[in-house]
C-alpha atoms as a PDB file:
ATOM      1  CA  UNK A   1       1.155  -0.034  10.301  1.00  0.00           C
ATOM      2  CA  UNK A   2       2.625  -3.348   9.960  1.00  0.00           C
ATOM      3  CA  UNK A   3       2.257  -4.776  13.652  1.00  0.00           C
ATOM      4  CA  UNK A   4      -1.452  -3.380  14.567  1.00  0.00           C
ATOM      5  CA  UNK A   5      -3.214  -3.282  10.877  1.00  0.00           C
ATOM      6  CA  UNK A   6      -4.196   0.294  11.425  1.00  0.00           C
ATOM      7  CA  UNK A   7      -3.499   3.139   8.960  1.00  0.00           C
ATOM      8  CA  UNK A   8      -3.139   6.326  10.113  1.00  0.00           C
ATOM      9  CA  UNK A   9      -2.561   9.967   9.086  1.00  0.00           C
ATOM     10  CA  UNK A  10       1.075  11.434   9.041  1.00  0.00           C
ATOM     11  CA  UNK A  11       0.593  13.766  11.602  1.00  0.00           C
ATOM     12  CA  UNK A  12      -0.694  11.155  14.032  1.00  0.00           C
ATOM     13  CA  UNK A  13       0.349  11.569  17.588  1.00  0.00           C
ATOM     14  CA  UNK A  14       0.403   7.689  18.035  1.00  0.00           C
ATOM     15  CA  UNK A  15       3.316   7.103  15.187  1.00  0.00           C
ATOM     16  CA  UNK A  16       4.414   3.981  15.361  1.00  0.00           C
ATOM     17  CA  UNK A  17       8.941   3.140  15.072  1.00  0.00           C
ATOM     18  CA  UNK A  18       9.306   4.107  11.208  1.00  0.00           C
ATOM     19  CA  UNK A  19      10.501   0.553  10.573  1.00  0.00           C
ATOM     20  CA  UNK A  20       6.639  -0.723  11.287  1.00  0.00           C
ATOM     21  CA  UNK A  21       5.394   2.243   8.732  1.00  0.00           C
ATOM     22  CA  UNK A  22       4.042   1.403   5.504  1.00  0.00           C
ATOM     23  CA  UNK A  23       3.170   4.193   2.993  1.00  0.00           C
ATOM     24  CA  UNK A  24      -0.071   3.584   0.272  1.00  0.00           C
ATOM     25  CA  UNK A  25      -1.603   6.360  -1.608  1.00  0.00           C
ATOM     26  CA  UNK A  26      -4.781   6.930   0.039  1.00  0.00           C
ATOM     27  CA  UNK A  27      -7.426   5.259   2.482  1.00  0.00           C
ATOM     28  CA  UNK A  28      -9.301   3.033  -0.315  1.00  0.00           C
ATOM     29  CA  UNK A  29      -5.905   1.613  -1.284  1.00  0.00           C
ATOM     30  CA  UNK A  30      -5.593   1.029   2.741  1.00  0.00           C
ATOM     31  CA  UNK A  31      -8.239  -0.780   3.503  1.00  0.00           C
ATOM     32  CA  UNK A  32      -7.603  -2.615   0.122  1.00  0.00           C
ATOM     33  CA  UNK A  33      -4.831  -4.219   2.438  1.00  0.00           C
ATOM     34  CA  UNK A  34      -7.346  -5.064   5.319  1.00  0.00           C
ATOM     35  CA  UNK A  35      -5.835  -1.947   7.239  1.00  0.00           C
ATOM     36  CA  UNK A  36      -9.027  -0.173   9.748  1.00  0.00           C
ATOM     37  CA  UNK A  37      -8.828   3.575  10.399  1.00  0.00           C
ATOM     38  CA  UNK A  38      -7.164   4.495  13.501  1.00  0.00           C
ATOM     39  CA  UNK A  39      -9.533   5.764  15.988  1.00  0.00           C
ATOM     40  CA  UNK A  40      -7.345   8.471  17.336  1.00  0.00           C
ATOM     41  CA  UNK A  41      -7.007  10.649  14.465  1.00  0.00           C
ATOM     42  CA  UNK A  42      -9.664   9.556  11.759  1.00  0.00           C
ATOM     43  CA  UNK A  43      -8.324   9.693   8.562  1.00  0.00           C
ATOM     44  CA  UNK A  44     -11.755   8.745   6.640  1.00  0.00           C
ATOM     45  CA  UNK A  45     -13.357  12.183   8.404  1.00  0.00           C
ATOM     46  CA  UNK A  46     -11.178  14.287   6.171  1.00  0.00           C
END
């Protein structure tokens, strides 16, 4: 996510507006970006 520099799975319940969204192909080429996990639904767990 663009405004809070977390990344996320898609079925997230805390979506941000699809206009902050940015799509990358896993979470190595997330934190790549500086992107953290998101803390709600742990996408390095899976």
């Amino acid at each position: 996510m663009r405004t809070t520099g977390v990344y996320c799975r898609p079925s997230c319940a805390g979506r941000p507006d699809r206009e902050n969204v940015v799509y990358v192909s896993g979470p190595a080429a997330a934190r790549e970006l500086g992107l953290r996990a998101c803390r709600r639904c742990a996408p390095d767990d899976a």
